[in-house]
C-alpha atoms as a PDB file:
ATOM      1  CA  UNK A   1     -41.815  34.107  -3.704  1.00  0.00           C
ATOM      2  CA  UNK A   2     -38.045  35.123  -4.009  1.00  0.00           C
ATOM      3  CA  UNK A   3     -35.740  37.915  -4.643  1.00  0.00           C
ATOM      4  CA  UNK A   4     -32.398  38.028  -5.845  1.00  0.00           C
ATOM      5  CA  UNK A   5     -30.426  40.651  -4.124  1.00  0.00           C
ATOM      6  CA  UNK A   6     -27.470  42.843  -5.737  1.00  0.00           C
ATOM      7  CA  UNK A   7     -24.773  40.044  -4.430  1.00  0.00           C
ATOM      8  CA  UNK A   8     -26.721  37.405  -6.090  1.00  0.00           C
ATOM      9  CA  UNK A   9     -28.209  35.707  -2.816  1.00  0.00           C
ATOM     10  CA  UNK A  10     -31.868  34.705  -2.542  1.00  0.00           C
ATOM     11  CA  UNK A  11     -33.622  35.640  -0.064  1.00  0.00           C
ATOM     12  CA  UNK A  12     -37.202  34.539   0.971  1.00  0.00           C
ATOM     13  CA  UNK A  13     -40.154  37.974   0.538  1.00  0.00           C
ATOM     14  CA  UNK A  14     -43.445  38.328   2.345  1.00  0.00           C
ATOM     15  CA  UNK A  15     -46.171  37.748  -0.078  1.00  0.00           C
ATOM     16  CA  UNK A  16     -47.892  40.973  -0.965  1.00  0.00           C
ATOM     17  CA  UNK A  17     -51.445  40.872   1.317  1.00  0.00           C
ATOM     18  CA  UNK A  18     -54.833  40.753  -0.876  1.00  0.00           C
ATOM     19  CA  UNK A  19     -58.138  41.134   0.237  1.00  0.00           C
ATOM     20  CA  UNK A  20     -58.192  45.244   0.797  1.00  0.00           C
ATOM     21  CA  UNK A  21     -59.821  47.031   3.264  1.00  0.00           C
ATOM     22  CA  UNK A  22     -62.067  43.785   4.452  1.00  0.00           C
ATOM     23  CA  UNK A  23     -58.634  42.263   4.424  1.00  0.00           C
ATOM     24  CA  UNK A  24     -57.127  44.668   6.505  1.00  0.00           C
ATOM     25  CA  UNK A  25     -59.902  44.595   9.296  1.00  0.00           C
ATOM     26  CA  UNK A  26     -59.504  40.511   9.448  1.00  0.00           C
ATOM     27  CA  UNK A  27     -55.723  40.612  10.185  1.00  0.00           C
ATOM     28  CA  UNK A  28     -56.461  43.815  12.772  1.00  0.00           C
ATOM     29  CA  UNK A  29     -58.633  41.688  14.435  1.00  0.00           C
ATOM     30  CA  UNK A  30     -56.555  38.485  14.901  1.00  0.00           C
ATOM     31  CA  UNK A  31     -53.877  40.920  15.991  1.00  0.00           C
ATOM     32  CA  UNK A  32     -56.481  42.246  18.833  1.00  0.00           C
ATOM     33  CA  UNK A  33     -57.578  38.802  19.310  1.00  0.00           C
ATOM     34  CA  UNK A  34     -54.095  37.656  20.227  1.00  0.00           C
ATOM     35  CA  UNK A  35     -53.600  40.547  22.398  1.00  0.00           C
ATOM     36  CA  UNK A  36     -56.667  40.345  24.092  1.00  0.00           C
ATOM     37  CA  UNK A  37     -55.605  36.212  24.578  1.00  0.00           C
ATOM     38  CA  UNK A  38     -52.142  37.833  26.804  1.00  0.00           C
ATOM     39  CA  UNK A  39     -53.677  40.073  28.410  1.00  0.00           C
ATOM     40  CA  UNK A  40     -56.302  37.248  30.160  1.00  0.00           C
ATOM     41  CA  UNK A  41     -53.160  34.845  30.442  1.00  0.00           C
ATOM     42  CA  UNK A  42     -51.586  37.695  32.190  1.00  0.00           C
ATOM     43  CA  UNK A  43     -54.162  39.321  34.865  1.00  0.00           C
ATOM     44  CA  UNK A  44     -51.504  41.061  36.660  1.00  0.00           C
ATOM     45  CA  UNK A  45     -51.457  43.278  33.423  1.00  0.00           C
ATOM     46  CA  UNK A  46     -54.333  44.231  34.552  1.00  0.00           C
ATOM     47  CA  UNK A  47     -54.772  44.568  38.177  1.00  0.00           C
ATOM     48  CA  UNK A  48     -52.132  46.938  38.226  1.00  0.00           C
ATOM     49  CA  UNK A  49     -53.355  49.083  35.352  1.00  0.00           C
ATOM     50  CA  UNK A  50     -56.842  49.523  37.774  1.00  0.00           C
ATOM     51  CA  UNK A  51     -54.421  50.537  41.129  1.00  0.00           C
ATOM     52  CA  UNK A  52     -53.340  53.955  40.113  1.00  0.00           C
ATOM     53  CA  UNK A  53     -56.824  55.520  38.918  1.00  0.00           C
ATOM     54  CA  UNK A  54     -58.478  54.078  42.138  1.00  0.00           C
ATOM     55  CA  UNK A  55     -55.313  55.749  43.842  1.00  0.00           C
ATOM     56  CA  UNK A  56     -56.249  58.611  42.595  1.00  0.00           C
ATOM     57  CA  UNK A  57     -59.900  58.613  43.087  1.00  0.00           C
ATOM     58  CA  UNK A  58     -59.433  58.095  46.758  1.00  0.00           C
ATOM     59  CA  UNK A  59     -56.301  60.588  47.094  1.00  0.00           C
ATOM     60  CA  UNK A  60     -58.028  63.580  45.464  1.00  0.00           C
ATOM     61  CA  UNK A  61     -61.481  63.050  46.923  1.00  0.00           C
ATOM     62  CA  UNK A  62     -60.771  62.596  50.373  1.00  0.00           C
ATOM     63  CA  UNK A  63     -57.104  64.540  50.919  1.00  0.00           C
ATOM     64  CA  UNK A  64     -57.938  67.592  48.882  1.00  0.00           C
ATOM     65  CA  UNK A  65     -61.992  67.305  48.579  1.00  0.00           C
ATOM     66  CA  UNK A  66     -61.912  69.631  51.340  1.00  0.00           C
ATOM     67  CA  UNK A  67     -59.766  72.122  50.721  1.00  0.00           C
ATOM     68  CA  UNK A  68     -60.448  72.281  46.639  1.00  0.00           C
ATOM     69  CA  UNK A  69     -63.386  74.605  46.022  1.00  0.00           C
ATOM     70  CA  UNK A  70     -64.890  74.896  42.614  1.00  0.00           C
ATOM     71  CA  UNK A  71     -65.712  78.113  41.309  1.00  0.00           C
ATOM     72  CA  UNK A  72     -69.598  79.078  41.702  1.00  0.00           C
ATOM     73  CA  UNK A  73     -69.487  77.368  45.380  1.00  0.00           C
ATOM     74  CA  UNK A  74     -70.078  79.182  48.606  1.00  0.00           C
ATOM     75  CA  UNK A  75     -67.412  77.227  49.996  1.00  0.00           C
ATOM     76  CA  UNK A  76     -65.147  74.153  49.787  1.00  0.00           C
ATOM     77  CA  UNK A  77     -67.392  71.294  49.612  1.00  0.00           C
ATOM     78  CA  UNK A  78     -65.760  67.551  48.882  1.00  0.00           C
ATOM     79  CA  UNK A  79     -69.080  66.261  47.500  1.00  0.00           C
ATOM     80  CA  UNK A  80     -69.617  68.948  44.863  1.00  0.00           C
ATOM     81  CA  UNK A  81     -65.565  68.443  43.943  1.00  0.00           C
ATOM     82  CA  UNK A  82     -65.855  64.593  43.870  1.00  0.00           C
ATOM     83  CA  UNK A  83     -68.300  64.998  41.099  1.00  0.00           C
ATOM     84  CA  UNK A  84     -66.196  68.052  39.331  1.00  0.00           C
ATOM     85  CA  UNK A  85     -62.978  65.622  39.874  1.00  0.00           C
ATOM     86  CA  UNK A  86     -64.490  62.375  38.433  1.00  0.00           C
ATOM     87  CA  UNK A  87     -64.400  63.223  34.616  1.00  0.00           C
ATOM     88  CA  UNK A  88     -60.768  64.327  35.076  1.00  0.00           C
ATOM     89  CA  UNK A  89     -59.846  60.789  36.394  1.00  0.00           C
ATOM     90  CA  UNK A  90     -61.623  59.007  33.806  1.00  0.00           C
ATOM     91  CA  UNK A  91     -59.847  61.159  30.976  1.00  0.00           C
ATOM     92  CA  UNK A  92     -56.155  60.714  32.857  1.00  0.00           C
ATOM     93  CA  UNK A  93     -57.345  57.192  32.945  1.00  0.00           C
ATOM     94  CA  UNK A  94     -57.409  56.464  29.070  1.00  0.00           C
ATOM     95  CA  UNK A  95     -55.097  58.394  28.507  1.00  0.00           C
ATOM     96  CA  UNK A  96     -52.143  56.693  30.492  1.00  0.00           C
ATOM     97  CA  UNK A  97     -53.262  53.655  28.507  1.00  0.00           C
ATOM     98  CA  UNK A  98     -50.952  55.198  26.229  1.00  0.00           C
ATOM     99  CA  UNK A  99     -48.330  53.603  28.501  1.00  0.00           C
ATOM    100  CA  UNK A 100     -48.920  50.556  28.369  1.00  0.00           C
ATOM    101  CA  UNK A 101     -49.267  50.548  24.362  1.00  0.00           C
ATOM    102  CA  UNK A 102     -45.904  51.762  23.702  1.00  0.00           C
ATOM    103  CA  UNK A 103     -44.610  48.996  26.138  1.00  0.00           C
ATOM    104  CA  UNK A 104     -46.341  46.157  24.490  1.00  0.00           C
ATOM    105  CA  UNK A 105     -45.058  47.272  20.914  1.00  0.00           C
ATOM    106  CA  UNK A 106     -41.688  47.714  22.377  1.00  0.00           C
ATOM    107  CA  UNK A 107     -41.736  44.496  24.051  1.00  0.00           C
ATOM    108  CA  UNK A 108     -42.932  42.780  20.788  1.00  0.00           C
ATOM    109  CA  UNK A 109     -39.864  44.673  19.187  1.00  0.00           C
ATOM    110  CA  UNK A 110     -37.379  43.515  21.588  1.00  0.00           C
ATOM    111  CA  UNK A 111     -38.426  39.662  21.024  1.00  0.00           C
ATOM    112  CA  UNK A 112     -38.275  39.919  17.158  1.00  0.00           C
ATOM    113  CA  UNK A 113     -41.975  39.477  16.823  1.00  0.00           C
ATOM    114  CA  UNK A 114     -42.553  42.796  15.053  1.00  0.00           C
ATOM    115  CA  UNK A 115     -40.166  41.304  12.717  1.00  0.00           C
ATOM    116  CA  UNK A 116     -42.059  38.453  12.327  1.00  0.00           C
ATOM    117  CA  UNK A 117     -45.428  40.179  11.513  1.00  0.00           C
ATOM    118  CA  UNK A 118     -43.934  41.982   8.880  1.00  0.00           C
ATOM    119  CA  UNK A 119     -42.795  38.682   7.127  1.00  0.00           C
ATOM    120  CA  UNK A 120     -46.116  37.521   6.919  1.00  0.00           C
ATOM    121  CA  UNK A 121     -49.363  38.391   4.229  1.00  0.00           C
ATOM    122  CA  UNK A 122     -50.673  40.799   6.490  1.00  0.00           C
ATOM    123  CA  UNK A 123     -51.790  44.608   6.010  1.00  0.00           C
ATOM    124  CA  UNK A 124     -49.507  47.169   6.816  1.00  0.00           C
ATOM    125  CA  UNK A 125     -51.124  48.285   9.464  1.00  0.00           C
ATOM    126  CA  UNK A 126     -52.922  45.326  11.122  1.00  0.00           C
ATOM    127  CA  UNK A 127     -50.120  45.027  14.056  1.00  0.00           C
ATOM    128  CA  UNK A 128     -50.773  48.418  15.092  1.00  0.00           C
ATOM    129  CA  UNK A 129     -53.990  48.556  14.833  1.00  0.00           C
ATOM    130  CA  UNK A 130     -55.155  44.997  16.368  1.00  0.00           C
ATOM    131  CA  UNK A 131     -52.812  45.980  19.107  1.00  0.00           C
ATOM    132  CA  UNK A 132     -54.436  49.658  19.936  1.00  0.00           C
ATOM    133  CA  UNK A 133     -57.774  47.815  19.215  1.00  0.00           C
ATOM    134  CA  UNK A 134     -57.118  45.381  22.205  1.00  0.00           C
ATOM    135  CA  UNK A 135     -56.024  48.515  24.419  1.00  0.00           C
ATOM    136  CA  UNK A 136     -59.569  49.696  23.612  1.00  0.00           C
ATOM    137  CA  UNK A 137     -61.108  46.788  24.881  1.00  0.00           C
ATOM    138  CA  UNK A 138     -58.650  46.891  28.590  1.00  0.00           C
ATOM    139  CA  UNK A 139     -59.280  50.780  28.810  1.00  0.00           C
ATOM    140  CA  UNK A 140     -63.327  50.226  28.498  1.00  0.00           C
ATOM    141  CA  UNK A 141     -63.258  47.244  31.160  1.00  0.00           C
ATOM    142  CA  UNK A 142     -61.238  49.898  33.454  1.00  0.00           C
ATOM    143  CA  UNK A 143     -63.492  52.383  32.767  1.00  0.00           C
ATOM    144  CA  UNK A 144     -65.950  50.418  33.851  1.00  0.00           C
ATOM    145  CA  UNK A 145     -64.274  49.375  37.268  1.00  0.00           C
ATOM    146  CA  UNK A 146     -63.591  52.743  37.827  1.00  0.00           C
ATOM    147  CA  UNK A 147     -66.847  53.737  37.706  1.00  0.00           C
ATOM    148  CA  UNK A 148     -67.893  51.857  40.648  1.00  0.00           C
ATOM    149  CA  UNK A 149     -65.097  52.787  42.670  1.00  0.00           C
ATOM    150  CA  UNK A 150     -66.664  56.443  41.580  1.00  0.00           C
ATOM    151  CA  UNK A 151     -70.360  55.690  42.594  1.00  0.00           C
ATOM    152  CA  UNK A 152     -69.087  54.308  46.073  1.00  0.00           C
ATOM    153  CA  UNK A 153     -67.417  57.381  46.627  1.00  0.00           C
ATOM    154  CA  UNK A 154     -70.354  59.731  45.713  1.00  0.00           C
ATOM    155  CA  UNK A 155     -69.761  60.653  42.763  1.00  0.00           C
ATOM    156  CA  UNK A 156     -73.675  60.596  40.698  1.00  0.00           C
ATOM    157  CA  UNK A 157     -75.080  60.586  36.721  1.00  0.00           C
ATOM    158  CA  UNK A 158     -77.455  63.447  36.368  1.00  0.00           C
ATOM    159  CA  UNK A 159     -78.441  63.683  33.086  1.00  0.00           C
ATOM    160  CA  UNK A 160     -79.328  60.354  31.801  1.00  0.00           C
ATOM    161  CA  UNK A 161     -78.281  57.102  31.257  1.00  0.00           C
ATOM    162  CA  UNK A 162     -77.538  57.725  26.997  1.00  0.00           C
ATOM    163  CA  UNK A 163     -75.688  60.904  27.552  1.00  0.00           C
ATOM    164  CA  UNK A 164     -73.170  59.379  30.037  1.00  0.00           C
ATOM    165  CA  UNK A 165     -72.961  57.030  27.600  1.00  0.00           C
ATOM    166  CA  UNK A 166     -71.940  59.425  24.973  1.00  0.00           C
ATOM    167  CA  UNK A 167     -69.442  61.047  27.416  1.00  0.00           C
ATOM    168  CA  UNK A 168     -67.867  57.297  28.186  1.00  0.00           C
ATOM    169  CA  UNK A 169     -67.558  57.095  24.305  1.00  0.00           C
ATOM    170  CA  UNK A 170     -65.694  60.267  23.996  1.00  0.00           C
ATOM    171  CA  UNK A 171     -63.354  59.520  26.826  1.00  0.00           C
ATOM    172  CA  UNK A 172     -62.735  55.770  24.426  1.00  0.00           C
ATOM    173  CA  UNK A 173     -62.297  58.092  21.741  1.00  0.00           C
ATOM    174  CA  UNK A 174     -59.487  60.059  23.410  1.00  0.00           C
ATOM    175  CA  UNK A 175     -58.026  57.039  24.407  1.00  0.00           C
ATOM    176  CA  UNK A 176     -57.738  55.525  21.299  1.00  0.00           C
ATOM    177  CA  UNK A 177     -56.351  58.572  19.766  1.00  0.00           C
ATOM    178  CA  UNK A 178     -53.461  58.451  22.351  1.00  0.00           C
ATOM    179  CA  UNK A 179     -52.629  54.811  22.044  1.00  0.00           C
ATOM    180  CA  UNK A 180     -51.386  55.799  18.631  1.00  0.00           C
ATOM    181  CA  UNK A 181     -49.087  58.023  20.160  1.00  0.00           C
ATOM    182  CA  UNK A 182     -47.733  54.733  22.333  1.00  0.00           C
ATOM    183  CA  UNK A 183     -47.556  52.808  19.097  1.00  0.00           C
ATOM    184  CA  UNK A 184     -45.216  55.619  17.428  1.00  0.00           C
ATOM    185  CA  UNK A 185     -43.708  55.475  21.372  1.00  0.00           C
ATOM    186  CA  UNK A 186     -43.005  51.470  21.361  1.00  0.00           C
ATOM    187  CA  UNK A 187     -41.420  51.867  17.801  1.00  0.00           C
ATOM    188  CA  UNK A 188     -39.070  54.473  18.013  1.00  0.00           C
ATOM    189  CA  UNK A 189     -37.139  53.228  21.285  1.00  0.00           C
ATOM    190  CA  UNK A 190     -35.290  49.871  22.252  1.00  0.00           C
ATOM    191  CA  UNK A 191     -36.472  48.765  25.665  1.00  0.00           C
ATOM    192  CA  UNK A 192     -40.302  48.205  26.697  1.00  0.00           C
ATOM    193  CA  UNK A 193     -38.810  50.271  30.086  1.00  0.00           C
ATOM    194  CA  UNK A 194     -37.711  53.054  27.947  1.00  0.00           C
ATOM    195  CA  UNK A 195     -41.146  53.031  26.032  1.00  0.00           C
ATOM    196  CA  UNK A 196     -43.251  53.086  29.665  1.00  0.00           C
ATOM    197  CA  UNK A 197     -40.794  56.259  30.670  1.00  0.00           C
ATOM    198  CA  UNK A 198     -41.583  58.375  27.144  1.00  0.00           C
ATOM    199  CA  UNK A 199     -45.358  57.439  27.431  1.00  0.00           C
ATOM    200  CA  UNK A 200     -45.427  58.844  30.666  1.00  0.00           C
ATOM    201  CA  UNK A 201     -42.806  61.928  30.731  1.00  0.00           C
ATOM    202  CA  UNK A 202     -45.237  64.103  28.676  1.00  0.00           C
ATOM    203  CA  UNK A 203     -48.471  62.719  29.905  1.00  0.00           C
ATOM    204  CA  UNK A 204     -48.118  64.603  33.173  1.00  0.00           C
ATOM    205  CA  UNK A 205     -48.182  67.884  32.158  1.00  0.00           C
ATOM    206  CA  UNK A 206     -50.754  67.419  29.508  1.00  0.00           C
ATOM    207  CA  UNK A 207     -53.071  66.241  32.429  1.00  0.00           C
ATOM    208  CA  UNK A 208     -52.611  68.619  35.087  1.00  0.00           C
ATOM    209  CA  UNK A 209     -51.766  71.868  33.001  1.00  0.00           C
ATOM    210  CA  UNK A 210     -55.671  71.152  32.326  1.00  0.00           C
ATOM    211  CA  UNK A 211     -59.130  71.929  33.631  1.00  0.00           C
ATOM    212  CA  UNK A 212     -58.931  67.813  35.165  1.00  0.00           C
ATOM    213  CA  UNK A 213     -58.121  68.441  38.976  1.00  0.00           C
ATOM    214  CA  UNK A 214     -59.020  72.204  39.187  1.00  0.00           C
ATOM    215  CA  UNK A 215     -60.415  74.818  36.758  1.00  0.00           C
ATOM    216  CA  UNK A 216     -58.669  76.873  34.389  1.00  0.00           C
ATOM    217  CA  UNK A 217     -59.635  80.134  36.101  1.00  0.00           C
ATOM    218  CA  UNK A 218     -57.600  79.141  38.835  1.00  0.00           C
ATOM    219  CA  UNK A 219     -54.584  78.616  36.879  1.00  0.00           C
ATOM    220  CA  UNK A 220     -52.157  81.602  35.744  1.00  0.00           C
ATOM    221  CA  UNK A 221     -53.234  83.403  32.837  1.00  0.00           C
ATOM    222  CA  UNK A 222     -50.909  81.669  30.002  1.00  0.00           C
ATOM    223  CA  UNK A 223     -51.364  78.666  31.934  1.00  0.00           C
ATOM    224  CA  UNK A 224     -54.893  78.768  31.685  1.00  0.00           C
ATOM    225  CA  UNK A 225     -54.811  79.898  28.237  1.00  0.00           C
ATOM    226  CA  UNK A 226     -53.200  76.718  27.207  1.00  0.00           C
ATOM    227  CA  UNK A 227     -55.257  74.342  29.440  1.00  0.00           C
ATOM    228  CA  UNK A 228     -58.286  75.385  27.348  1.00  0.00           C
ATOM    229  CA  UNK A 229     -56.865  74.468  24.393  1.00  0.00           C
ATOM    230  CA  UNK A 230     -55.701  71.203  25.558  1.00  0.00           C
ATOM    231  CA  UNK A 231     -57.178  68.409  23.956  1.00  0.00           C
ATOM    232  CA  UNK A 232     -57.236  67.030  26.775  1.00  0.00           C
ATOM    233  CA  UNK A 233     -59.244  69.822  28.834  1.00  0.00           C
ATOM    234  CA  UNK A 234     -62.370  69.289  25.928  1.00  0.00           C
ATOM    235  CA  UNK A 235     -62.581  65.918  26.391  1.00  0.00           C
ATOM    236  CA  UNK A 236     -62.906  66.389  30.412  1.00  0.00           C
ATOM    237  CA  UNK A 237     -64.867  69.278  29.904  1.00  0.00           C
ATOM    238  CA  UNK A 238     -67.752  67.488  27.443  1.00  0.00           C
ATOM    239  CA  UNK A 239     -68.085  64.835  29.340  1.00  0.00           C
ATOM    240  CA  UNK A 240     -68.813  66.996  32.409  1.00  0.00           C
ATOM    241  CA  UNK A 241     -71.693  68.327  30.860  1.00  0.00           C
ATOM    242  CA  UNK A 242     -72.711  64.906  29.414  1.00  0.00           C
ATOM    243  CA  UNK A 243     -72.650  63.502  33.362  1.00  0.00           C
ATOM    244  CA  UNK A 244     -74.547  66.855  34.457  1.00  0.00           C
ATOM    245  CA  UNK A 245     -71.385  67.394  36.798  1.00  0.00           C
ATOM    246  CA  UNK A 246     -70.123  70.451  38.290  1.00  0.00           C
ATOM    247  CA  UNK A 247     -68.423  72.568  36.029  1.00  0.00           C
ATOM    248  CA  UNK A 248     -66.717  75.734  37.074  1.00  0.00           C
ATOM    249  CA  UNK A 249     -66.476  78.858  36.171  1.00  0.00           C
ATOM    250  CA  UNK A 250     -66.187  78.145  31.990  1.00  0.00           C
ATOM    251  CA  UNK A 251     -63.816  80.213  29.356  1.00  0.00           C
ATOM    252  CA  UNK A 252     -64.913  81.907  26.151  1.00  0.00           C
ATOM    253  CA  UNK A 253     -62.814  80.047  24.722  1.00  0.00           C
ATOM    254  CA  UNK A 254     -63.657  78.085  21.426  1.00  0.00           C
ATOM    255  CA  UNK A 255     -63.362  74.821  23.267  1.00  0.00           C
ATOM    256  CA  UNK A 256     -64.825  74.951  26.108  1.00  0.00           C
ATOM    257  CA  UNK A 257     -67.582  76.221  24.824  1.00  0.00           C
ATOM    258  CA  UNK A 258     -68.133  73.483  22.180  1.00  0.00           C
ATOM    259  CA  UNK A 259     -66.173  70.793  24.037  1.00  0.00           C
ATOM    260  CA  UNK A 260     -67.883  67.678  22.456  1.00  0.00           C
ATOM    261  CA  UNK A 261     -67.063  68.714  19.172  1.00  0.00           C
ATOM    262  CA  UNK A 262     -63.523  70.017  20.094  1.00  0.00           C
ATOM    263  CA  UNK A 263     -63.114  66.458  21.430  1.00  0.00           C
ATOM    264  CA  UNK A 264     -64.084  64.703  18.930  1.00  0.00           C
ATOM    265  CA  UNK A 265     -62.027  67.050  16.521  1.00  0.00           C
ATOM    266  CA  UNK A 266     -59.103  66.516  18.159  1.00  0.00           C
ATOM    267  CA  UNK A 267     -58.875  62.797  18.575  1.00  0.00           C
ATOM    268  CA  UNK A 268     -59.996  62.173  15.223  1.00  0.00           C
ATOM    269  CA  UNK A 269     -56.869  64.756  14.264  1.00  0.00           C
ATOM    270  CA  UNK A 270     -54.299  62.979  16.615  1.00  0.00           C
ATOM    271  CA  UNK A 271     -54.856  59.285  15.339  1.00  0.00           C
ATOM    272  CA  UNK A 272     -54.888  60.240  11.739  1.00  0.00           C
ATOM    273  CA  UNK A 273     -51.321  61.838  12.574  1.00  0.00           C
ATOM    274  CA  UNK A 274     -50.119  59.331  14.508  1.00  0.00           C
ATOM    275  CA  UNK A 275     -51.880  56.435  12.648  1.00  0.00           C
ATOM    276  CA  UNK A 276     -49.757  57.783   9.536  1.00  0.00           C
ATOM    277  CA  UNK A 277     -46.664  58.398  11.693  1.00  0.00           C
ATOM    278  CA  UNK A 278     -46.735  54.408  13.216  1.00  0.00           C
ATOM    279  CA  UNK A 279     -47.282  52.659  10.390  1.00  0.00           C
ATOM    280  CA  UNK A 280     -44.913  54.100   8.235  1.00  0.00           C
ATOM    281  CA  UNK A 281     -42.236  53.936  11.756  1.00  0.00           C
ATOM    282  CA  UNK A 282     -43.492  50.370  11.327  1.00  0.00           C
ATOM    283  CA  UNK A 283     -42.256  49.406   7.607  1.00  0.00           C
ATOM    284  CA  UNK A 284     -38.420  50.666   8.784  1.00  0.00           C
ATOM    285  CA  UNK A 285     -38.533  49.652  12.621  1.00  0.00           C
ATOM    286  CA  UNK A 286     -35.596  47.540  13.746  1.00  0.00           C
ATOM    287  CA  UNK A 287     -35.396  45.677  17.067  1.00  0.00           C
END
């Protein structure tokens, strides 16, 4: 199909994409499927993404196991706050996906292939979506690693094999949610190193002004006050209770006290936003 512009060139446009919704989960999945395809052609990708969570796993349980002390405890004890810590590093985990997501779609940008995509019969959103869908699939398989670096060092299940399954999905959940927030990341800047930098500038905070690495009673009282409203904080907190881990000393407030719904809530609120934000960032992005 063609198009005559205003000057009275023709220029070649993409055919309009047919098919619906059943249409639109095909082309998501070829995306994912070609994503999935660089990131085995590219293990490095992955190695590196497992370093810093087992960093931190080590770092927190054995330099400040010790000298943490979770509210409720006698005293300082690095077993009870390996178990307390290990739901905080599974949540910063998925979360720092988000990272890598905005540098992928801002590497795609800088080679013209976003460009390319958008030539072609595909939904609107399939790019953005394969491409988070494929982040899904490296986040579980660290998830998974990092759980066995978390066994070794003590930390234990205590409620059942299903529940810390549902706690693992919620955590998946939150991570999905955020790798929207790369997408919008990857397609508002120029460089895939500028992309890595604003995925992880505002991560930090969000993480440790949280109940992750130690509870919000500890924390001033605005500080804490905002850490229990942190999406982030219900997602750590639910799956707490889902592994039957230590919890603290727990607010009143309305999340903590229903943290699996608050989770749930808020992830399903942050990629409907962001969903809507990407793809329309998408259909005027420039490399």
């Amino acid at each position: 199909m063609a198009v005559v512009e205003e000057t009275g060139a023709t220029v070649a446009a993409a055919p309009r994409p047919r098919g619906g919704p059943l249409r639109s989960v095909r082309d998501s999945l070829v995306v994912a499927k070609r994503n999935l395809l660089r990131m085995m052609r590219i293990p490095e990708m992955v190695v590196f993404g497992l370093v810093q969570p087992i960093m931190f796993v080590v770092l927190f349980s054995y330099v400040f196991g010790g000298a943490i002390m979770v509210p409720g405890q006698a005293s300082a004890d690095a077993t009870v706050y390996r178990e307390f810590l290990m739901a905080g590093i599974f949540a910063q985990t998925v979360t720092f996906a988000t990272a890598g997501a905005g540098a992928g779609i801002a590497d795609d940008m800088h080679k013209g292939l976003i460009d390319r995509f958008r030539s072609l019969p595909m939904a609107r959103g399939a790019v953005l979506t394969g491409r988070t869908l494929a982040d899904l699939v490296q986040t579980a398989l660290t998830l998974v690693v990092l759980a066995i670096v978390a066994v070794i060092v003590g930390w234990r299940v205590h409620d059942g094999v299903l529940k810390a399954l549902g706690a693992f999905a919620l955590l998946l959940l939150l991570g999905y949610a955020f790798s929207w927030i790369g997408a919008l990341i990857g397609l508002s800047v120029r460089t895939p190193e500028a992309a890595t930098s604003g995925g992880l500038i505002w991560l930090f905070p969000l993480t440790f002004i949280s109940n992750a690495f130690v509870p919000s009673s500890k924390m001033p009282a605005v500080l804490g006050h905002i850490a229990d409203w942190n999406p982030f904080s219900a997602t750590v907190q639910a799956s707490r209770q889902l592994f039957g881990n230590p919890e603290g000393v727990v607010s009143d407030a309305w999340p903590m006290q229903h943290p699996a719904l608050a989770s749930i809530l808020w992830s399903l609120l942050i990629i409907v936003l962001f969903r809507t934000l990407a793809v329309r960032k998408y259909r005027s992005a420039t490399a």
